[in-house]
Protein backbone atom coordinates (compact mmCIF):
# COMPACT_ATOMS: atom_id res chain seq x y z
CA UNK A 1 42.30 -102.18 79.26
CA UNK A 2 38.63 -103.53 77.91
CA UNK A 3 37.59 -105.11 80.82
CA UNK A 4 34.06 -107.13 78.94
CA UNK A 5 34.21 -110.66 79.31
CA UNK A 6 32.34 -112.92 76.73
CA UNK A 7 30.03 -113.68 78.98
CA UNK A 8 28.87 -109.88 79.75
CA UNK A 9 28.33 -109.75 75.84
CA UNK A 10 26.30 -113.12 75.97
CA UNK A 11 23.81 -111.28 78.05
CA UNK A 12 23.82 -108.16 76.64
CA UNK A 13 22.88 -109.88 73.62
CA UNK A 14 20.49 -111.79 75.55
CA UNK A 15 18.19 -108.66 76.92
CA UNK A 16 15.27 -107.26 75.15
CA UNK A 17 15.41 -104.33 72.94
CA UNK A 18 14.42 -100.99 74.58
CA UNK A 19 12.35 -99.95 71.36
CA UNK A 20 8.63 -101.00 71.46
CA UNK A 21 7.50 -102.53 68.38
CA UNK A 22 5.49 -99.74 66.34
CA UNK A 23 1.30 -100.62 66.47
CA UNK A 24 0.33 -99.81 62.81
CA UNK A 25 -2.61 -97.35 63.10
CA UNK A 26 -5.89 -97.85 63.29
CA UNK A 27 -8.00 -95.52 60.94
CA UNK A 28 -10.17 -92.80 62.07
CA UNK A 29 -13.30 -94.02 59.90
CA UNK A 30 -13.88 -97.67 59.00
CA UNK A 31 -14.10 -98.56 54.86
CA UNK A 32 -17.68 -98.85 55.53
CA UNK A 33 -17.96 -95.49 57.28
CA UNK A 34 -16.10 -93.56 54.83
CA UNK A 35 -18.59 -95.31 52.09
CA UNK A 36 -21.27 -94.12 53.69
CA UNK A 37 -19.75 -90.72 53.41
CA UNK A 38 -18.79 -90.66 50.52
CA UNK A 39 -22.50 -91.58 48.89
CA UNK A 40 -24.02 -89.09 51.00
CA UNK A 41 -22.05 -86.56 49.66
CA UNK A 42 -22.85 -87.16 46.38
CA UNK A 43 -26.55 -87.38 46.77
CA UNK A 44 -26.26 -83.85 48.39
CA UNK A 45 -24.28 -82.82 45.71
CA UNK A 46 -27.04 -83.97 43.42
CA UNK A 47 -30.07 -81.59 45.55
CA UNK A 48 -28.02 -79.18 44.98
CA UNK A 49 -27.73 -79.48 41.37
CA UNK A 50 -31.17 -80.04 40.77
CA UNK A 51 -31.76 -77.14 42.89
CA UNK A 52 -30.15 -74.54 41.88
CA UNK A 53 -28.93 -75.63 38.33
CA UNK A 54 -32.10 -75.51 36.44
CA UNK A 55 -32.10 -71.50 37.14
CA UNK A 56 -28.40 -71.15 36.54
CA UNK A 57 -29.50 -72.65 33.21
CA UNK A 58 -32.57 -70.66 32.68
CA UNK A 59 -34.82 -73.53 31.98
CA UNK A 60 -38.23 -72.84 33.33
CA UNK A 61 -40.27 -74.73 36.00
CA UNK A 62 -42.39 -76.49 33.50
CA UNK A 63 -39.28 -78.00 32.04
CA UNK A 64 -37.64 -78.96 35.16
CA UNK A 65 -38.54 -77.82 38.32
CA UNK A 66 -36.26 -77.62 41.60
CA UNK A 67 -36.26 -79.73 44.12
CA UNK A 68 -38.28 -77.96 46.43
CA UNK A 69 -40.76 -77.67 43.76
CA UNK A 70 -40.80 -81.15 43.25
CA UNK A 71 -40.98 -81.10 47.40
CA UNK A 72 -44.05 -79.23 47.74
CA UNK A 73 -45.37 -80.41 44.77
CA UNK A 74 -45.20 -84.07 46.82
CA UNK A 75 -46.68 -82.75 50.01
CA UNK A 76 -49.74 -81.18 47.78
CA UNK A 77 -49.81 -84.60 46.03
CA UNK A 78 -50.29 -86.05 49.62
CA UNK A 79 -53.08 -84.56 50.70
CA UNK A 80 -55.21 -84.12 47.60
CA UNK A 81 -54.36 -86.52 45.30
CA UNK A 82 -54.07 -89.55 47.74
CA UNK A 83 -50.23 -90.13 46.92
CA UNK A 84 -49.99 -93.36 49.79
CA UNK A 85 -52.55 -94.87 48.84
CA UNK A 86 -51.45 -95.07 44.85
CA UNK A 87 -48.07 -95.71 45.58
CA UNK A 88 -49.55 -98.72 47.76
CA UNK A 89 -51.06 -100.14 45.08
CA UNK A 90 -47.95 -100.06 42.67
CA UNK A 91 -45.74 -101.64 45.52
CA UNK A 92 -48.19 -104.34 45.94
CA UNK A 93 -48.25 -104.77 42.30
CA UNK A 94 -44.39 -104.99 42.32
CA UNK A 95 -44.48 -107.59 44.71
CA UNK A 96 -47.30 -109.83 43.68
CA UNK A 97 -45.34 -109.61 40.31
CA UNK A 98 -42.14 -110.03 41.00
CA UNK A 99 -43.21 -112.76 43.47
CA UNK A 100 -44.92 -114.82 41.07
CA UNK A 101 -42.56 -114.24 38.45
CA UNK A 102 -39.53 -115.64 40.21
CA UNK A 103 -41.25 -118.35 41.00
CA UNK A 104 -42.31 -119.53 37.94
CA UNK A 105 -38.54 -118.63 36.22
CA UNK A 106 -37.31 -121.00 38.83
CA UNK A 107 -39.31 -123.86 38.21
CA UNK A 108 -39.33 -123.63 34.65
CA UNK A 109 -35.61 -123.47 34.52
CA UNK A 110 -35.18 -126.69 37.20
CA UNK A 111 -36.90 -128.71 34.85
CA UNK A 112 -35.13 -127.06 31.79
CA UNK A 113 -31.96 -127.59 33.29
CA UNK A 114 -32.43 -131.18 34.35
CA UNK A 115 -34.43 -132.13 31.09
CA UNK A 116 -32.05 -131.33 27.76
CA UNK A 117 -34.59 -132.80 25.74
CA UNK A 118 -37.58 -130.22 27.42
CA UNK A 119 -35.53 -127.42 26.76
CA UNK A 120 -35.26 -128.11 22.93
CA UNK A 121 -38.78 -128.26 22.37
CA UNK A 122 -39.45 -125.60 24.57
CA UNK A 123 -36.73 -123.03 24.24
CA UNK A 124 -37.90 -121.51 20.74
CA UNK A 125 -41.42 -120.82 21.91
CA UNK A 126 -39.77 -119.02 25.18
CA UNK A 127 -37.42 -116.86 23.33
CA UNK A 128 -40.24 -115.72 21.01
CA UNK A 129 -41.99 -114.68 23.84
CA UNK A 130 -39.17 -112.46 25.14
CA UNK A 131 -38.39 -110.97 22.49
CA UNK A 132 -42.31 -109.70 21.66
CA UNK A 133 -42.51 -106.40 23.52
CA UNK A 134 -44.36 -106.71 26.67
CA UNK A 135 -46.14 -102.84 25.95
CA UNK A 136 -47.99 -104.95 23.42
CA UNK A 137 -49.51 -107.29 25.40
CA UNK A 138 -50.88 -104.82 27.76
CA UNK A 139 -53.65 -103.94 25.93
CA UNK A 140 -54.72 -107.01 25.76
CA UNK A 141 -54.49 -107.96 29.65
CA UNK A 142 -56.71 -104.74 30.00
CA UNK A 143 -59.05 -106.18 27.52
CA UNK A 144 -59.32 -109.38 29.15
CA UNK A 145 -59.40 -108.59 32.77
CA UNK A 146 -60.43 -104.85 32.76
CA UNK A 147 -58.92 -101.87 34.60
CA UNK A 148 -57.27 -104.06 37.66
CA UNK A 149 -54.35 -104.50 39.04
CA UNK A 150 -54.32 -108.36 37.59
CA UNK A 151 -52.63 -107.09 33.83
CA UNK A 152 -49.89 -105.14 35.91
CA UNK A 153 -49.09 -108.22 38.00
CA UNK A 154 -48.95 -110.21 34.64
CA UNK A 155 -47.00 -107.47 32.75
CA UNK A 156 -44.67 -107.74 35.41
CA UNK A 157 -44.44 -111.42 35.50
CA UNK A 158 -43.38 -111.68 32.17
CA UNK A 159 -40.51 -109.52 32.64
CA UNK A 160 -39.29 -111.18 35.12
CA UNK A 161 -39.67 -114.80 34.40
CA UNK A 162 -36.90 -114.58 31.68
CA UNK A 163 -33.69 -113.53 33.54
CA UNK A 164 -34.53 -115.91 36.28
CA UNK A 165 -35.17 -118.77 34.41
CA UNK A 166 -32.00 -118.02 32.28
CA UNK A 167 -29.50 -117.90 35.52
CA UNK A 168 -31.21 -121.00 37.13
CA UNK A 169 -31.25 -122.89 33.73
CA UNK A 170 -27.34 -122.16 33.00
CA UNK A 171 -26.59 -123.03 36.59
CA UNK A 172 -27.72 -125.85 36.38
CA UNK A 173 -26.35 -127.33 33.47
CA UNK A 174 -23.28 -126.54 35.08
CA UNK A 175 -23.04 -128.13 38.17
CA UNK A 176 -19.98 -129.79 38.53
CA UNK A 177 -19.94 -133.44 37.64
CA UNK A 178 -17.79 -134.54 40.40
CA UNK A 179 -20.30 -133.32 43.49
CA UNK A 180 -22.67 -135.44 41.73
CA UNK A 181 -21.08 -138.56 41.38
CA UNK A 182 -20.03 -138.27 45.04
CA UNK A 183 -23.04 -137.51 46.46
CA UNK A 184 -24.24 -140.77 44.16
CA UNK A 185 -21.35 -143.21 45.49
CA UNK A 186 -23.21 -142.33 48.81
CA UNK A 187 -26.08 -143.86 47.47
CA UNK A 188 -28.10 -140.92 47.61
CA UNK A 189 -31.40 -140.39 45.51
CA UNK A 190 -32.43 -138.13 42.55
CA UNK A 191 -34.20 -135.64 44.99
CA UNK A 192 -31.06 -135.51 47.32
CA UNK A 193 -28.66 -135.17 44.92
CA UNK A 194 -30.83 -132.08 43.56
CA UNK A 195 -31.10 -130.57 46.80
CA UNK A 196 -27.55 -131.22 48.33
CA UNK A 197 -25.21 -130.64 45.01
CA UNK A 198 -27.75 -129.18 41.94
CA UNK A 199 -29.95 -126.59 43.51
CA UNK A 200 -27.53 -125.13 45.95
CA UNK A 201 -25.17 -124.91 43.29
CA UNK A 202 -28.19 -122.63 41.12
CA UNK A 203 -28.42 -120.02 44.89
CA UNK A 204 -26.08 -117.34 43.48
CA UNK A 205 -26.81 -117.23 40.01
CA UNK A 206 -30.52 -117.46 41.05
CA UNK A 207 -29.63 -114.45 43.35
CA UNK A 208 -27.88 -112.64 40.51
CA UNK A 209 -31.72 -113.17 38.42
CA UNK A 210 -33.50 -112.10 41.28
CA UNK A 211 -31.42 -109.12 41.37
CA UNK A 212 -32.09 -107.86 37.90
CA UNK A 213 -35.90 -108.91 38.33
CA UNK A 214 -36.35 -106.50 41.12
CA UNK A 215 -35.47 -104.19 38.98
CA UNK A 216 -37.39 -105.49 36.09
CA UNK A 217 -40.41 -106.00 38.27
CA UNK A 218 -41.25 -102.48 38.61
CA UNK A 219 -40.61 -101.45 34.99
CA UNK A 220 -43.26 -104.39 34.01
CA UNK A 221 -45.73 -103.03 36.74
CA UNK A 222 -45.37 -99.43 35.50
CA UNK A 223 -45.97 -100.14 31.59
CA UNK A 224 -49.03 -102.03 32.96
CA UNK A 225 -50.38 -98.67 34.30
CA UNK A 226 -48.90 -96.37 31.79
CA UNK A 227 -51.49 -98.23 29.13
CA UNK A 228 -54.66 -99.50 31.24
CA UNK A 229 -55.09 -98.17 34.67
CA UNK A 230 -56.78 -95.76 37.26
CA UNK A 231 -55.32 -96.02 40.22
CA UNK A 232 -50.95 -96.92 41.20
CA UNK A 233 -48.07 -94.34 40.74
CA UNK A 234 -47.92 -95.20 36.69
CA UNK A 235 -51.63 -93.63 36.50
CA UNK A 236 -50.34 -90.65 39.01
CA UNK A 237 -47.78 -90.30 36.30
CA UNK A 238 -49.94 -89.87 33.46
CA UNK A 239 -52.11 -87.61 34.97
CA UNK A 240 -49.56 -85.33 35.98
CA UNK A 241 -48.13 -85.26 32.09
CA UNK A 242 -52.28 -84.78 30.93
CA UNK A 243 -51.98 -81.91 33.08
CA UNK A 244 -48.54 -80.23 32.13
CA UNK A 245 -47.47 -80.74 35.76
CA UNK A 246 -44.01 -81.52 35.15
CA UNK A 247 -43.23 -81.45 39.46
CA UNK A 248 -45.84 -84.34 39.81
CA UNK A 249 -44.71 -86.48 37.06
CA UNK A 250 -41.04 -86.06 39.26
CA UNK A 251 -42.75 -86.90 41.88
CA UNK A 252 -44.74 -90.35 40.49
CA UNK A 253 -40.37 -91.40 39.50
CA UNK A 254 -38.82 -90.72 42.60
CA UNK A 255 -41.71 -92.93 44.31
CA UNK A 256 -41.38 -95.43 41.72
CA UNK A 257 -37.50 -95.60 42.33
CA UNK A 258 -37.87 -95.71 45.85
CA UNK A 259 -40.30 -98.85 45.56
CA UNK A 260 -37.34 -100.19 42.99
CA UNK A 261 -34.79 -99.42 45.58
CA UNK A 262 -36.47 -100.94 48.65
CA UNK A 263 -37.04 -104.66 46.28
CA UNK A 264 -33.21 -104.56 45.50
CA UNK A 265 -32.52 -104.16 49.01
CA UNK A 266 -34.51 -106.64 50.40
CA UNK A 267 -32.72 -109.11 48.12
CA UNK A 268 -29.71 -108.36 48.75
CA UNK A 269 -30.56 -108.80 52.38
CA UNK A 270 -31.88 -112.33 51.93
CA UNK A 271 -29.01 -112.88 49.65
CA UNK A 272 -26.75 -112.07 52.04
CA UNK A 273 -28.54 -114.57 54.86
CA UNK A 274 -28.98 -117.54 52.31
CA UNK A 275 -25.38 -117.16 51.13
CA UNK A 276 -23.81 -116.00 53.93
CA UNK A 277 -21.06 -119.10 53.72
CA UNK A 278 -19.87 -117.76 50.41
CA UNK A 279 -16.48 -115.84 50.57
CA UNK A 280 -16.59 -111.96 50.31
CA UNK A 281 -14.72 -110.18 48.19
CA UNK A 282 -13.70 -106.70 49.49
CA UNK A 283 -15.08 -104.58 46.53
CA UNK A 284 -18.54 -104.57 45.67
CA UNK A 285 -20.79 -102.38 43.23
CA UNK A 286 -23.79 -102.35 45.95
């Protein structure tokens, strides 16, 4: 005879299952961690190759030397041949340029943006001078100002004023409508409603110029010395090539992408602390 009552079923019912709930878990490395990883591996992967895979190809040293070549070729380049004190001048060069540069693209495309009419008259004169190679005005900066580091800065300045003033100009003309006439219903003035709705709108595509101008900045600053110059990595470069010194010409790009590398990274940091309200998207390409 079943002797369970409806009520011993009620609280059977009632209790709390026996089984914990399963804790999903927690990986060993972080996303960032394993990224980290992962591009270290491949920049080992990369010594190695240019270690050992110019002999497993039989190409000789002055062709491409190894990576300890290139090492010691450095270290030589160091002591003799003053190697800090060029690659200071090419980083200051960078920065002056890309500096002044930005600056200029920025103001140039605020009042393009907010002045149809100015960028009409204006906008066939600055497309001309994009398009004319910047290796041909070098010369003539050395020519006017001599063997200093002013043409570089200018060289450089040039290269970067366009992408810059592109982004800001386009953001600009597309700011939406809407912000504005809010911002005007609060009766608020031409300057406010460029600095609360118009040029906070322009921060991430003027981040996305400033980007590519880093970049940019260094090229500019490196054709300056390539054509007119006697001091900076771009003369370092040069020399080494006069000389059939393949390791040092290595040398003068690694330093030169290092100096590229350390400009990108320094705005992405201050991109990251001016827009850090912005949502993040979980993949990125830096």
């Amino acid at each position: 005879m079943n002797t369970t009552t409806a009520k011993d079923l009620t609280m059977s019912s009632s209790e709390p299952s026996a089984v914990p709930a399963t804790q999903p878990r927690r990986p060993l490395f972080s996303e960032k961690a394993r990224t980290v990883c992962g591009s270290l591996v491949l920049l080992v992967l990369f010594i190695a190759a240019w270690q050992w895979g110019p002999g497993m190809l039989g190409l000789p040293e002055y062709i491409l030397p190894n990576f300890m070549q290139v090492v010691r070729e450095g270290v030589v380049m160091w002591n003799n041949a003053q190697l800090l004190q060029h690659f200071g001048v090419t980083a200051m060069e960078v920065v002056f340029g890309f500096l002044f540069g930005a600056l200029l693209g920025l103001a140039v495309g605020v009042a393009l943006g907010l002045s149809p009419r100015a960028e009409a008259m204006l906008s066939p004169y600055i497309l001309a001078l994009q398009i004319a190679p910047k290796v041909a005005f070098a010369p003539l900066f050395v020519m006017w100002l001599g063997y200093t580091i002013y043409p570089k800065i200018i060289v450089a300045v040039l290269i970067v004023f366009f992408p810059i003033m592109i982004n800001v100009l386009s953001a600009i003309r597309t700011v939406d409508p809407d912000m504005v006439n809010l911002v005007r219903t609060l009766n608020a003035g031409r300057w406010q409603i460029f600095h609360l709705v118009e040029f906070r709108s322009a921060l991430p595509a003027l981040f996305s110029g400033l980007r590519i101008a880093s970049t940019l900045s260094v090229i500019g600053v490196t054709v300056g010395e390539l054509v007119g110059g006697n001091q900076g990595l771009g003369y370092l470069l040069v020399d080494g090539e006069g000389q059939g010194n393949t390791a040092a010409v290595f040398v003068s790009i690694v330093a030169l992408t290092l100096i590229g590398v350390v400009t990108y990274g320094a705005v992405v940091w201050a991109e990251r602390k001016v827009l850090h309200y912005l949502p993040k998207v979980h993949t990125s390409t830096v």
